[in-house]
Protein backbone atom coordinates (compact mmCIF):
# COMPACT_ATOMS: atom_id res chain seq x y z
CA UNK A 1 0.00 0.00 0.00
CA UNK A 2 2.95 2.50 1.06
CA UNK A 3 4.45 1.68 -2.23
CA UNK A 4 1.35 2.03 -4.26
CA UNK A 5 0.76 5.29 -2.47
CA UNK A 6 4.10 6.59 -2.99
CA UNK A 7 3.92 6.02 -7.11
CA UNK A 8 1.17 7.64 -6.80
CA UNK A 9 2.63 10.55 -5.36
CA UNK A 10 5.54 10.30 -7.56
CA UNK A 11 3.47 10.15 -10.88
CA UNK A 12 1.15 13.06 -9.00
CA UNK A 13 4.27 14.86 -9.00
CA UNK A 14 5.62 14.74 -12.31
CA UNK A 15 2.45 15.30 -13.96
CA UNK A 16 2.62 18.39 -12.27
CA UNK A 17 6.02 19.32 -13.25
CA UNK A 18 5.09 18.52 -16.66
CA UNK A 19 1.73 20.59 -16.69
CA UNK A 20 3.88 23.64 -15.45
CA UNK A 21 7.00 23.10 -17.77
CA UNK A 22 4.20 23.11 -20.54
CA UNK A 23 2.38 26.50 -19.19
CA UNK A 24 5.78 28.26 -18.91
CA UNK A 25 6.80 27.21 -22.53
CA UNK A 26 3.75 28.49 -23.77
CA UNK A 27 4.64 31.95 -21.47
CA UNK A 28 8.07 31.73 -23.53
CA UNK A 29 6.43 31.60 -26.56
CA UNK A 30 3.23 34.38 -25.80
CA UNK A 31 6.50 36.61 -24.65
CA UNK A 32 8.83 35.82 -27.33
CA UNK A 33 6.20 36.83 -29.86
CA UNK A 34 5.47 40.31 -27.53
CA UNK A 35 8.87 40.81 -28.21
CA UNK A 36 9.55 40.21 -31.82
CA UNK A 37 6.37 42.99 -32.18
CA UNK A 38 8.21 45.34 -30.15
CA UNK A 39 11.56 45.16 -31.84
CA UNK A 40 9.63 45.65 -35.04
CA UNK A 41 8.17 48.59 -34.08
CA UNK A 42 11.55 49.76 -32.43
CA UNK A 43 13.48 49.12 -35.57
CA UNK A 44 10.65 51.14 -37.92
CA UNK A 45 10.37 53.85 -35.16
CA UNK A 46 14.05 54.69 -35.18
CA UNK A 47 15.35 57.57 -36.95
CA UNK A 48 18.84 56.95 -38.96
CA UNK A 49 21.13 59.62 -38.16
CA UNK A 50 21.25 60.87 -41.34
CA UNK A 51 17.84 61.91 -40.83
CA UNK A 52 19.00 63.19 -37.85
CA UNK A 53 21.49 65.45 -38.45
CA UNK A 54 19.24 67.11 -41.61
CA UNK A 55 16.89 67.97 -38.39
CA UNK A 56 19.65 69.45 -36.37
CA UNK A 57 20.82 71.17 -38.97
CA UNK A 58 17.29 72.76 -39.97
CA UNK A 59 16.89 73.56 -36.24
CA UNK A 60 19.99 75.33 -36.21
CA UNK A 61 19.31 77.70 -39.26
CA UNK A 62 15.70 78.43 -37.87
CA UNK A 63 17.16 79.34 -34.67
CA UNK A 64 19.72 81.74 -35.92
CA UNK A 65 16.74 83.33 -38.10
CA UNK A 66 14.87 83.92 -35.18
CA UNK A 67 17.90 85.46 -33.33
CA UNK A 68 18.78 87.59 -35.92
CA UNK A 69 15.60 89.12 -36.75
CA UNK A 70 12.28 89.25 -34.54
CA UNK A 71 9.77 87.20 -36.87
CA UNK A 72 12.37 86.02 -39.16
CA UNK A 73 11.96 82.45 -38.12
CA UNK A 74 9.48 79.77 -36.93
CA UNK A 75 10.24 79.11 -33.55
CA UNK A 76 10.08 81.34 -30.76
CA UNK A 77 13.62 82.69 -29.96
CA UNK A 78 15.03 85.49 -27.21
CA UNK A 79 18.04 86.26 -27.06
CA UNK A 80 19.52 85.13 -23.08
CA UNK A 81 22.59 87.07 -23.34
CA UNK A 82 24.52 84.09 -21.22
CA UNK A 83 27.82 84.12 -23.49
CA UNK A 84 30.12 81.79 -21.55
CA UNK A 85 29.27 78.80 -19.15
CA UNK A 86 30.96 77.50 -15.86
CA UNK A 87 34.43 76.28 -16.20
CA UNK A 88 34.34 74.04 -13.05
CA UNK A 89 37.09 75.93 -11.69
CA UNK A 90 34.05 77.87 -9.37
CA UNK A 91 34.70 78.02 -5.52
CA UNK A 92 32.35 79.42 -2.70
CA UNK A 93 28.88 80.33 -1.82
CA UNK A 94 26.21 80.75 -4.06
CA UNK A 95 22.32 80.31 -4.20
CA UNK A 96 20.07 80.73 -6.87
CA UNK A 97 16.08 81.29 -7.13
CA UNK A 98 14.16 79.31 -9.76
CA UNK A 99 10.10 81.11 -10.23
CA UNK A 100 8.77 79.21 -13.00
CA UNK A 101 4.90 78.41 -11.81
CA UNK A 102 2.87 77.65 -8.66
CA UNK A 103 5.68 76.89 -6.56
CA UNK A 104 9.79 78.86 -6.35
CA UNK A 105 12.50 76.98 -5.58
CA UNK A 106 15.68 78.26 -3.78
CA UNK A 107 18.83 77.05 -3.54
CA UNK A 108 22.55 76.97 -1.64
CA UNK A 109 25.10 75.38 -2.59
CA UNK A 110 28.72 75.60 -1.78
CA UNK A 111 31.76 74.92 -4.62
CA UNK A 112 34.80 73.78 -4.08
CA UNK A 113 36.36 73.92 -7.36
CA UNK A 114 37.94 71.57 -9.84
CA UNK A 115 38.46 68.70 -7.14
CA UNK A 116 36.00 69.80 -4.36
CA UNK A 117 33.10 70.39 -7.09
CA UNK A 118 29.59 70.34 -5.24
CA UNK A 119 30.93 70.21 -1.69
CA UNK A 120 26.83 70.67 -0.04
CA UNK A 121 24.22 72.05 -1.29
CA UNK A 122 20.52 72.85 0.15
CA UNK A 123 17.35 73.20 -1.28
CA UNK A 124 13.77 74.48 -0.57
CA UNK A 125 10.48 74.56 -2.35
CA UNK A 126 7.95 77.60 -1.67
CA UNK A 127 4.05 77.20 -2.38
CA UNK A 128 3.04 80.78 -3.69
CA UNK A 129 -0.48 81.47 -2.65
CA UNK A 130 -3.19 81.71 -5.64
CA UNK A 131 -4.28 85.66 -4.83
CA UNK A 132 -0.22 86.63 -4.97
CA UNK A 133 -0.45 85.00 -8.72
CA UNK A 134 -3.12 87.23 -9.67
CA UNK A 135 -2.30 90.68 -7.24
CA UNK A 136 0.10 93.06 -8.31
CA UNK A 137 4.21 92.30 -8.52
CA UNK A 138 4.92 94.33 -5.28
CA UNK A 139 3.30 91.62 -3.19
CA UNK A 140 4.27 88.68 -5.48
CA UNK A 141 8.17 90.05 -5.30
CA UNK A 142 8.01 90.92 -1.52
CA UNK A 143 6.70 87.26 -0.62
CA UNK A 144 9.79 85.52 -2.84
CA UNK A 145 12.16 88.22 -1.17
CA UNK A 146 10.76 87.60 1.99
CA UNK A 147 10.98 83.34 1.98
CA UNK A 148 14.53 84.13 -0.01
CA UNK A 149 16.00 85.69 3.34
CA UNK A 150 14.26 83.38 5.93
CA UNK A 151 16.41 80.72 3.58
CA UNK A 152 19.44 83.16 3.55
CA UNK A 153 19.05 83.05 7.34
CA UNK A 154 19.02 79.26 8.19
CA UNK A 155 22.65 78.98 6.53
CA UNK A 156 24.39 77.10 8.77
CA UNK A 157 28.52 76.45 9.33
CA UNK A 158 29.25 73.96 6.50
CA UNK A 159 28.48 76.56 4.36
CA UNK A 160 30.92 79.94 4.02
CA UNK A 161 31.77 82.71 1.92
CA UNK A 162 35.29 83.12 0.28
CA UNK A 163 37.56 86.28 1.90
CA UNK A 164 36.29 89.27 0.41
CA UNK A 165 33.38 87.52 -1.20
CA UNK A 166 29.86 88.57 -1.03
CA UNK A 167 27.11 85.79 -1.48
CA UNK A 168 25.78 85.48 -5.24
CA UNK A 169 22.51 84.95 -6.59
CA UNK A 170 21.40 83.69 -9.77
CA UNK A 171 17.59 84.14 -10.89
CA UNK A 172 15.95 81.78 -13.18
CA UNK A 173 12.97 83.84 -14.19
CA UNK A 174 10.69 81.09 -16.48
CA UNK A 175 8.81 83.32 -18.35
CA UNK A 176 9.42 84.80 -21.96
CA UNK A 177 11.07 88.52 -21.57
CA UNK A 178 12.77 90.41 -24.13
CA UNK A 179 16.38 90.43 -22.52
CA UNK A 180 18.36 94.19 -22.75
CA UNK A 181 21.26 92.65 -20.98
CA UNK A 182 22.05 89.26 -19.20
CA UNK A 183 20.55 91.28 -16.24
CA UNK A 184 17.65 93.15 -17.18
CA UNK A 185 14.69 93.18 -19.10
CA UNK A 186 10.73 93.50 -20.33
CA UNK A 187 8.52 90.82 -19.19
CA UNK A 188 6.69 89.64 -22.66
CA UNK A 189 3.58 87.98 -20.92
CA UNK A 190 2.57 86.31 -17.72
CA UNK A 191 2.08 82.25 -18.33
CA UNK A 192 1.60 79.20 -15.74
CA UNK A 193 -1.31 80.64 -14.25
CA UNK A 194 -0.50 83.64 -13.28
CA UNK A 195 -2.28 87.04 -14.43
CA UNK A 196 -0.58 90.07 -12.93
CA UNK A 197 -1.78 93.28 -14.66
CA UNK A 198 1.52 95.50 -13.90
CA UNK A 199 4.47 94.85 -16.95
CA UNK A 200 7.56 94.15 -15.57
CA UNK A 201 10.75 93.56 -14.93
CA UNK A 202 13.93 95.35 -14.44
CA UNK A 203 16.32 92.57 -13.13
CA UNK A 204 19.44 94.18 -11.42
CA UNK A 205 22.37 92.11 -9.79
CA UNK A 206 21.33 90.91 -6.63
CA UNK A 207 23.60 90.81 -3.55
């Protein structure tokens, strides 16, 4: 009886093992066939870089139109006046505001150079209340100068100016303006929700 009961259990067993070896070849298959579609459509989808570079290329002559003439090209260009970019040689203190929509971000961050490179850096992210996006620049502009210093203020010892340094801020403004200088210029239109009646802005170094 044990014996008969244990054959039973065998042949239980391998059935089994056959019944799932079966269902997973079939999963193989289901898969492998999933996958042949999607390396089709991979292989039609991709762009040869011929093709590529003849978009590049037409990108680059439409933005140069619209840089060198307002209207002269299809896209949408202002000119930024940034003409040179970080070397990586930067050391000390500097923090940076980023308004771009419902919410500001600001930013510390200390630099230690070529081999130091981002020693610490801190970050916080301001709510700005609906009324200030729709009330008059004064008030938006005193609320981001306002959270800006209560930032300025929780600084703690890691971080430290350079001798003779004073700290630096960089402003990302994300709205289109019509630049007069890397520091200054005419806000074009108010996007991202917000509807402020008052044209600005005058951007002036900040210290």
């Amino acid at each position: 009886m044990r014996k008969a009961a244990a054959a039973a259990v065998a042949a239980a067993a391998a059935v089994g093992v056959a019944l799932l070896a079966r269902r997973q070849m079939r999963e193989a298959k289901r898969w492998g066939r999933a996958d042949a579609v999607l390396r089709g459509l991979e292989e039609r989808s991709a762009a040869p870089p011929a093709r590529l570079r003849q978009v590049a290329d037409a990108m680059a002559v439409e933005m140069h139109a619209g840089l060198a003439s307002e209207g002269g090209s299809k896209l949408g260009m202002i000119i930024s006046y940034v003409d040179s970019l970080p070397s990586g040689q930067e050391k000390g203190l500097f923090y940076a505001l980023d308004l771009g929509g419902t919410n500001f971000r600001v930013l510390r961050v200390q630099l230690g150079g070529k081999e130091g490179r981002v020693v610490k850096q801190e970050c916080d992210e301001i709510s700005i209340p609906a009324h200030l996006m729709t009330g008059t620049s004064q008030e938006l502009f005193d609320f981001i100068a306002a959270a800006l210093a209560k930032f300025v203020a929780s600084e703690g010892e890691d971080f430290h100016l350079l001798e003779g340094r004073q700290r630096e801020l960089g402003f990302t403004f994300s709205f289109p303006v019509k630049q007069s200088s890397i520091a200054s210029g005419t806000l074009i239109k108010w996007t991202k929700g917000f509807s402020i009646d008052e044209t600005l802005l005058h951007c002036c170094e900040v210290r």
